[in-house]
PDB file of N, CA and C in Angstrom:
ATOM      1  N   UNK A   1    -119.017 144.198 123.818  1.00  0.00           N
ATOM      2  CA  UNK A   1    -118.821 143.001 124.640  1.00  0.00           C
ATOM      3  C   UNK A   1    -119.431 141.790 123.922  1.00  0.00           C
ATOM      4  N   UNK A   2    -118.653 140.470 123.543  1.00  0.00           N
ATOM      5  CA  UNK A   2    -119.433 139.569 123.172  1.00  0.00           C
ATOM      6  C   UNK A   2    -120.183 138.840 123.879  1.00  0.00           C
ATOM      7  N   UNK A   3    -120.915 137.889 123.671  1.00  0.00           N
ATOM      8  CA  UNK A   3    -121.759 137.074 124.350  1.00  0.00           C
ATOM      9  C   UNK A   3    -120.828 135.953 124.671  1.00  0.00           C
ATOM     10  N   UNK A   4    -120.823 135.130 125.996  1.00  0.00           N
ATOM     11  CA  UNK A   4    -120.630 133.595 126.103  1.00  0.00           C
ATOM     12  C   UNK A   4    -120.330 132.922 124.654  1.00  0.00           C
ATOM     13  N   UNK A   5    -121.548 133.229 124.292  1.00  0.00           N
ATOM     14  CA  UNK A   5    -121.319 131.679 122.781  1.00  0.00           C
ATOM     15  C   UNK A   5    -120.410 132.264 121.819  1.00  0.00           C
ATOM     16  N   UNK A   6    -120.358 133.520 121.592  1.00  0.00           N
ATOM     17  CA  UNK A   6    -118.962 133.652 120.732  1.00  0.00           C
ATOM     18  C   UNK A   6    -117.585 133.774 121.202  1.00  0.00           C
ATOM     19  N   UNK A   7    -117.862 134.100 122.701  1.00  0.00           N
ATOM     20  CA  UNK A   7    -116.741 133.549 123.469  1.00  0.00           C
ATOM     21  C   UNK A   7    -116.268 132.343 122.780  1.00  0.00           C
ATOM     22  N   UNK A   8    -116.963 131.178 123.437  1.00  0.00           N
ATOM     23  CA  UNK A   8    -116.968 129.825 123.448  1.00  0.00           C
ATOM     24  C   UNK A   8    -116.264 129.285 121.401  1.00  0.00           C
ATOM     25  N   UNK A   9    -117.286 129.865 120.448  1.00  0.00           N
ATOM     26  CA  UNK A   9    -116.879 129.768 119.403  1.00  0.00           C
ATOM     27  C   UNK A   9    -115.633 130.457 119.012  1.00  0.00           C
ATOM     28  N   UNK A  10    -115.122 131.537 119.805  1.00  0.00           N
ATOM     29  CA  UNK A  10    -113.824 132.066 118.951  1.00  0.00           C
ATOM     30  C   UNK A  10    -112.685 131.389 120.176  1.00  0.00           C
ATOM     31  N   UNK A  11    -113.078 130.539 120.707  1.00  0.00           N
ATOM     32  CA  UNK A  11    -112.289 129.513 121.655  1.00  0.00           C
ATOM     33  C   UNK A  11    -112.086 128.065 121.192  1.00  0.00           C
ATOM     34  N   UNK A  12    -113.422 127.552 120.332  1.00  0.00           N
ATOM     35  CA  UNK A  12    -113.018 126.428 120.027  1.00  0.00           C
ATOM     36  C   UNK A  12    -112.628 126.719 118.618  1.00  0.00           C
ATOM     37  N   UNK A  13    -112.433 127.912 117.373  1.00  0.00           N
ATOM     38  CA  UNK A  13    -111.940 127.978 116.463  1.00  0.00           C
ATOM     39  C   UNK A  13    -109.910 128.074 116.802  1.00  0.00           C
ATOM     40  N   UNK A  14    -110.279 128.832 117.905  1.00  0.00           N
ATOM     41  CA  UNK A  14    -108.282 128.721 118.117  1.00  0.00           C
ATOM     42  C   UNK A  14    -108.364 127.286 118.415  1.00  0.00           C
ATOM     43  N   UNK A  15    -109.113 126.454 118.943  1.00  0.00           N
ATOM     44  CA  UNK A  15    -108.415 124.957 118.861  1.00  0.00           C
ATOM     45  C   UNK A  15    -108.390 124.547 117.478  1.00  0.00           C
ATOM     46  N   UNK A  16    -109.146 124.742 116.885  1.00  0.00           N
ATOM     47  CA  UNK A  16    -108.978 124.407 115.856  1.00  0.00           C
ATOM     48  C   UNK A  16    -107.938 124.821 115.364  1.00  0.00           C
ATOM     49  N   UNK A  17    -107.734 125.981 115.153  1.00  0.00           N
ATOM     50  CA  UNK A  17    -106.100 126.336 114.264  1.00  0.00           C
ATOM     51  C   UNK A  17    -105.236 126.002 115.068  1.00  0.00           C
ATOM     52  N   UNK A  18    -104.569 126.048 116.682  1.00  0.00           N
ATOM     53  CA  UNK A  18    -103.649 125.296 117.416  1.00  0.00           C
ATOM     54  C   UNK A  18    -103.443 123.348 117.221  1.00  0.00           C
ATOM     55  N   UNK A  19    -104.685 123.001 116.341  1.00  0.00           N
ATOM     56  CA  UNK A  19    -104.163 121.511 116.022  1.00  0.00           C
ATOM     57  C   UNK A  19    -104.201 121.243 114.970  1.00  0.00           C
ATOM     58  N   UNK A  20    -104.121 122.087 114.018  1.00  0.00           N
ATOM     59  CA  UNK A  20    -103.358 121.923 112.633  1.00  0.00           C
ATOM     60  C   UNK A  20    -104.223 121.334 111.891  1.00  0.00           C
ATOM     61  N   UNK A  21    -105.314 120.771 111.713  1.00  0.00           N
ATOM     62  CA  UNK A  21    -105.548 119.887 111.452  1.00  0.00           C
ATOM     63  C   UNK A  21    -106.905 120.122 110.924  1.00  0.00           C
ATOM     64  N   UNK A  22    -107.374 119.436 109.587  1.00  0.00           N
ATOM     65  CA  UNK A  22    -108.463 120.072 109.067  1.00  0.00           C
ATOM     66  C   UNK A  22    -109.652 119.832 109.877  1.00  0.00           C
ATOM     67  N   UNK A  23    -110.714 120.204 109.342  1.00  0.00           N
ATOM     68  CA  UNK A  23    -112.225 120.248 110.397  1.00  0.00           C
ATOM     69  C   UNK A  23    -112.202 118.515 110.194  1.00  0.00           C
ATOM     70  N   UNK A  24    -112.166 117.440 108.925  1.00  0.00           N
ATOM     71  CA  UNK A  24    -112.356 116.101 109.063  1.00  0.00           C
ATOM     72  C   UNK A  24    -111.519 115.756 110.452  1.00  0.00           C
ATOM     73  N   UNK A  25    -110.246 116.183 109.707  1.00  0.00           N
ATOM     74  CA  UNK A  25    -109.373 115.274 110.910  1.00  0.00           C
ATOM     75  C   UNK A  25    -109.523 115.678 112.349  1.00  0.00           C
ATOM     76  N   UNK A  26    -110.163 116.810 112.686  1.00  0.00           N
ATOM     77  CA  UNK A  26    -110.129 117.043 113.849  1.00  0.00           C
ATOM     78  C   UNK A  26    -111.575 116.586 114.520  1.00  0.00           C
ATOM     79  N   UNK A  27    -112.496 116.659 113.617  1.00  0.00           N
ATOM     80  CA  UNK A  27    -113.752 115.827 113.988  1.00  0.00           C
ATOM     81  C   UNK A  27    -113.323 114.113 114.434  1.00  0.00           C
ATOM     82  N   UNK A  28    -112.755 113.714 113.659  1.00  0.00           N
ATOM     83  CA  UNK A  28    -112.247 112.326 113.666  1.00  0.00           C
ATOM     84  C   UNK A  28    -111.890 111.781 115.143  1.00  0.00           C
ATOM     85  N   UNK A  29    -110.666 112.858 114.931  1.00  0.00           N
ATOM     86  CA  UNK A  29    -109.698 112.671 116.305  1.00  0.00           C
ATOM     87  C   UNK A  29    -110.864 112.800 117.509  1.00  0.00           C
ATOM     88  N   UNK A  30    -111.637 113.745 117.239  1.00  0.00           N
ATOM     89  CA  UNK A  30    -112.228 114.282 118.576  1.00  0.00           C
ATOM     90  C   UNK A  30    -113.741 113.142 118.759  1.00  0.00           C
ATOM     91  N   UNK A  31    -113.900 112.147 117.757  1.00  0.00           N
ATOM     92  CA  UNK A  31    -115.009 111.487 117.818  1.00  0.00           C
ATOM     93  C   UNK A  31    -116.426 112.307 117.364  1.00  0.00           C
ATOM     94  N   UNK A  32    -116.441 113.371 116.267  1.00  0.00           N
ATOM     95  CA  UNK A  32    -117.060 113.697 116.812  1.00  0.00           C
ATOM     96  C   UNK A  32    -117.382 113.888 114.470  1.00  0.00           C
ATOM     97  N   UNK A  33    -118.929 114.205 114.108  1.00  0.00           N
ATOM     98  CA  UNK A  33    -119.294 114.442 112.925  1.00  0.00           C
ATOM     99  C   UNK A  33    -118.709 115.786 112.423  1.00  0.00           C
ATOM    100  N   UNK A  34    -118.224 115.865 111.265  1.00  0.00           N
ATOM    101  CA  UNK A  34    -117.775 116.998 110.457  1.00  0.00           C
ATOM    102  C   UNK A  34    -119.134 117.568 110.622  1.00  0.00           C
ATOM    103  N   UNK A  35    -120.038 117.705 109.948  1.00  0.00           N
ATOM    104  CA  UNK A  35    -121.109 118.420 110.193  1.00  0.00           C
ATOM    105  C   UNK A  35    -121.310 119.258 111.749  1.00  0.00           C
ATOM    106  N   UNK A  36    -121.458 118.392 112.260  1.00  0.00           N
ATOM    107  CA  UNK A  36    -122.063 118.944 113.988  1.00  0.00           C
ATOM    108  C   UNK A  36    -120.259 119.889 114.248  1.00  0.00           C
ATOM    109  N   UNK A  37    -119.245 119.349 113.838  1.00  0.00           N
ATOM    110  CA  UNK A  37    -118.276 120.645 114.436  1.00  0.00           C
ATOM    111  C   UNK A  37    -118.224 121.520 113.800  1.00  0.00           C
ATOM    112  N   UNK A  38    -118.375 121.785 112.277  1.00  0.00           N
ATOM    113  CA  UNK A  38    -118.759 122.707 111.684  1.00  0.00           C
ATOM    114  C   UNK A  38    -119.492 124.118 112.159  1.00  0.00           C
ATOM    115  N   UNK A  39    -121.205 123.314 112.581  1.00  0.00           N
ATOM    116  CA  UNK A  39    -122.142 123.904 113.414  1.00  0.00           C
ATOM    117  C   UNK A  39    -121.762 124.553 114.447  1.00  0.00           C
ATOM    118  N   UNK A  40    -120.941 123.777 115.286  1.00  0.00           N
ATOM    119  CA  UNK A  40    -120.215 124.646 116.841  1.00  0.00           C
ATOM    120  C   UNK A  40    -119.405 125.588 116.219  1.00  0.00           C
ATOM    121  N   UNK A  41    -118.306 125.598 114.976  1.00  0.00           N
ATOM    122  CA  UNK A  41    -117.458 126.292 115.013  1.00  0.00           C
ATOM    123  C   UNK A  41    -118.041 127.475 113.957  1.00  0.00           C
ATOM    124  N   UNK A  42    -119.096 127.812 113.716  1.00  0.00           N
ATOM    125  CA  UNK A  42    -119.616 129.041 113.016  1.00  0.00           C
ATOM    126  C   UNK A  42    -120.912 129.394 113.799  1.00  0.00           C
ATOM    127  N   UNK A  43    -120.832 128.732 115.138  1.00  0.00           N
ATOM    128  CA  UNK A  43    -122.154 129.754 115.977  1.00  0.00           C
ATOM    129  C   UNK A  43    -123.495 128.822 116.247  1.00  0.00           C
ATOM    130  N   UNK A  44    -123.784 128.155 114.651  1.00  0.00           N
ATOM    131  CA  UNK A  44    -124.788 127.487 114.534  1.00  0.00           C
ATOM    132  C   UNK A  44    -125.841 126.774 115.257  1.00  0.00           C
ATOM    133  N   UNK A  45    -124.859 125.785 116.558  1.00  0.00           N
ATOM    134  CA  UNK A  45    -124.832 125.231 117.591  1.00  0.00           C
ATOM    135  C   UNK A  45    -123.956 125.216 118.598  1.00  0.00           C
ATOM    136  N   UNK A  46    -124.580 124.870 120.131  1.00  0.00           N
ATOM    137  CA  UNK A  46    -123.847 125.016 121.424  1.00  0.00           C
ATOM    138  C   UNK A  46    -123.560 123.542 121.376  1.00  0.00           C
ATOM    139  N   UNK A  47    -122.049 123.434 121.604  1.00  0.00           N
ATOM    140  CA  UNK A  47    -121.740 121.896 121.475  1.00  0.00           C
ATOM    141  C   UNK A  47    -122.391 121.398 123.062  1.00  0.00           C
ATOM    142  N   UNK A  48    -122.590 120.314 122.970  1.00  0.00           N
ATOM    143  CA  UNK A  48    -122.489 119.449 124.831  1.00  0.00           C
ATOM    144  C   UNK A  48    -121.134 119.728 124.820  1.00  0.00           C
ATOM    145  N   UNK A  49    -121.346 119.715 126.513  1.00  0.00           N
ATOM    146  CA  UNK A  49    -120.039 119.680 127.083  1.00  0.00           C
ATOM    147  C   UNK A  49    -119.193 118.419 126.753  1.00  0.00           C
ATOM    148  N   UNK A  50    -119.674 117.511 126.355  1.00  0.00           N
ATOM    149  CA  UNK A  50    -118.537 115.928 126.173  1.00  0.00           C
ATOM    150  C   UNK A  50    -118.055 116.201 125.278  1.00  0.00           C
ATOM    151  N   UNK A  51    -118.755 117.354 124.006  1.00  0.00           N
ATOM    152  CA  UNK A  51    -118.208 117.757 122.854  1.00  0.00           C
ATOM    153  C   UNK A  51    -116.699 118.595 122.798  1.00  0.00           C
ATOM    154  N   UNK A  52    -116.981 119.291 124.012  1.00  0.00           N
ATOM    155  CA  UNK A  52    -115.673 120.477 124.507  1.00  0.00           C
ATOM    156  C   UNK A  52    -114.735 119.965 124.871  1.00  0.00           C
ATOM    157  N   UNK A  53    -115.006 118.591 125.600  1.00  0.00           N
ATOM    158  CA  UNK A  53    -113.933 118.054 126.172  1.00  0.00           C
ATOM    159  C   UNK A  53    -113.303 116.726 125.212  1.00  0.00           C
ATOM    160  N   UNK A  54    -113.796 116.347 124.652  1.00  0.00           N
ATOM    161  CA  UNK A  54    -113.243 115.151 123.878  1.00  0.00           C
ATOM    162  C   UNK A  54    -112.467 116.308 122.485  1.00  0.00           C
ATOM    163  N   UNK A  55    -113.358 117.704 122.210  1.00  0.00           N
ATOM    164  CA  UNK A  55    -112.152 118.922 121.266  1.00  0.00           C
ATOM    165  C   UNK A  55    -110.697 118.546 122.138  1.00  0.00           C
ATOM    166  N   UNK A  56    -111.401 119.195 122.898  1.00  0.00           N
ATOM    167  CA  UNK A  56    -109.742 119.954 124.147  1.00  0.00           C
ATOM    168  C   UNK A  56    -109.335 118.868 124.038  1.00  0.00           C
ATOM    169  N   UNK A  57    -109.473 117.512 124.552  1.00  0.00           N
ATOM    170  CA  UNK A  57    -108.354 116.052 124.426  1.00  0.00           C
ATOM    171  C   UNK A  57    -107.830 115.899 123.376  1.00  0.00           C
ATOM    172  N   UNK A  58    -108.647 116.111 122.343  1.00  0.00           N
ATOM    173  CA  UNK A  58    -107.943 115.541 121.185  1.00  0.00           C
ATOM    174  C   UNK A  58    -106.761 116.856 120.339  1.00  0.00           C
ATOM    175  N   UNK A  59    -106.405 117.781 121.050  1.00  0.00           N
ATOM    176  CA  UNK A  59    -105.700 118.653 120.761  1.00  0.00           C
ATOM    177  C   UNK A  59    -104.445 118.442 122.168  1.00  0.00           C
ATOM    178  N   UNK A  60    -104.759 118.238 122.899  1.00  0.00           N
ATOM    179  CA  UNK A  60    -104.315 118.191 124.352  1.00  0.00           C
ATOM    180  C   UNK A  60    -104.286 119.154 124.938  1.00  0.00           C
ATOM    181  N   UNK A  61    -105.281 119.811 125.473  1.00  0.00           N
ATOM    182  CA  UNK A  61    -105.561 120.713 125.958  1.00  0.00           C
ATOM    183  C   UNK A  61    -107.078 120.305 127.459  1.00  0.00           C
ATOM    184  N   UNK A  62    -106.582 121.496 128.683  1.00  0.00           N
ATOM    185  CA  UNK A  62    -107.296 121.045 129.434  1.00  0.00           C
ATOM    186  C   UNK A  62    -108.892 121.778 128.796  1.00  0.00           C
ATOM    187  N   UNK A  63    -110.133 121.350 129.152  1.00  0.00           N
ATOM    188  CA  UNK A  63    -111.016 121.898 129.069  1.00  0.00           C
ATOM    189  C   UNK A  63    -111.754 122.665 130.205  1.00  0.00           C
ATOM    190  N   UNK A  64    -110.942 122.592 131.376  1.00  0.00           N
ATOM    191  CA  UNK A  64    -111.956 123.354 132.695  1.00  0.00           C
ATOM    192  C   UNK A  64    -112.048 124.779 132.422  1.00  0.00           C
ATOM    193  N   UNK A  65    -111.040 125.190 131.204  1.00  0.00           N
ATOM    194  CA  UNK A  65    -111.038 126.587 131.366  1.00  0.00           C
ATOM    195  C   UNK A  65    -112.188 127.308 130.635  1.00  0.00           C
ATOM    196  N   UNK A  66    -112.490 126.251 129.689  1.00  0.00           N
ATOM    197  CA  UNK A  66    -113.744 126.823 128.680  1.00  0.00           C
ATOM    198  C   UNK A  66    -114.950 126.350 129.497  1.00  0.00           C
ATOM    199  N   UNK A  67    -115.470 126.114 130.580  1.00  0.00           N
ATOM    200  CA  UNK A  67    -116.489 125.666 131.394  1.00  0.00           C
ATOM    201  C   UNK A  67    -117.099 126.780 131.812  1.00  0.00           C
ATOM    202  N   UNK A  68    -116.496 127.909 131.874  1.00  0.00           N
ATOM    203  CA  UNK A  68    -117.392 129.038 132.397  1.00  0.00           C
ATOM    204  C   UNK A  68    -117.775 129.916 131.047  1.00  0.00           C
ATOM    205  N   UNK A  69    -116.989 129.615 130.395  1.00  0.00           N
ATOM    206  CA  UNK A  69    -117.435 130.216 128.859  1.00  0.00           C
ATOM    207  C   UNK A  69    -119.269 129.210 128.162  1.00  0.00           C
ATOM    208  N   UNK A  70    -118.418 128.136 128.463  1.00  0.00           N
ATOM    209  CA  UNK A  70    -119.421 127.390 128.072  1.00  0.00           C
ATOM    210  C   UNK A  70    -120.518 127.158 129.022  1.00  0.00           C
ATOM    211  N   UNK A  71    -121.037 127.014 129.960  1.00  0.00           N
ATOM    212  CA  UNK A  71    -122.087 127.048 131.076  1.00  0.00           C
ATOM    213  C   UNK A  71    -123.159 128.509 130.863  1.00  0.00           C
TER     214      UNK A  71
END
């Protein structure tokens, strides 16, 4: 059984591959530092939630669903 946070990380890596788009550009889009998404997307760090949701927008995707993953 995994934990929440690799939940959460093998959730925001499929956003990542569902928006095509490299870790810059998707940091970009999402407002957010290549570094610090990096960190979320190999475990490193638990993003904030504004982090999850400005991902999920900038892919177009809702984020309520990753809220119990992430909480």
């Amino acid at each position: 059984m995994s934990s929440p946070q690799e939940r959460l990380v093998t959730q925001l890596a499929r956003i990542k591959e569902l928006s095509g788009l490299s870790l810059r550009a998707l940091a970009r889009q999402a407002g957010l530092s290549s570094s610090s998404l990096s960190r979320y997307l190999n475990g490193q760090l638990v993003p904030p939630w504004e982090a999850v949701v400005a991902l999920c927008r900038a892919v177009g995707r809702d984020p309520r669903s990753l809220r119990p993953v992430w909480a």
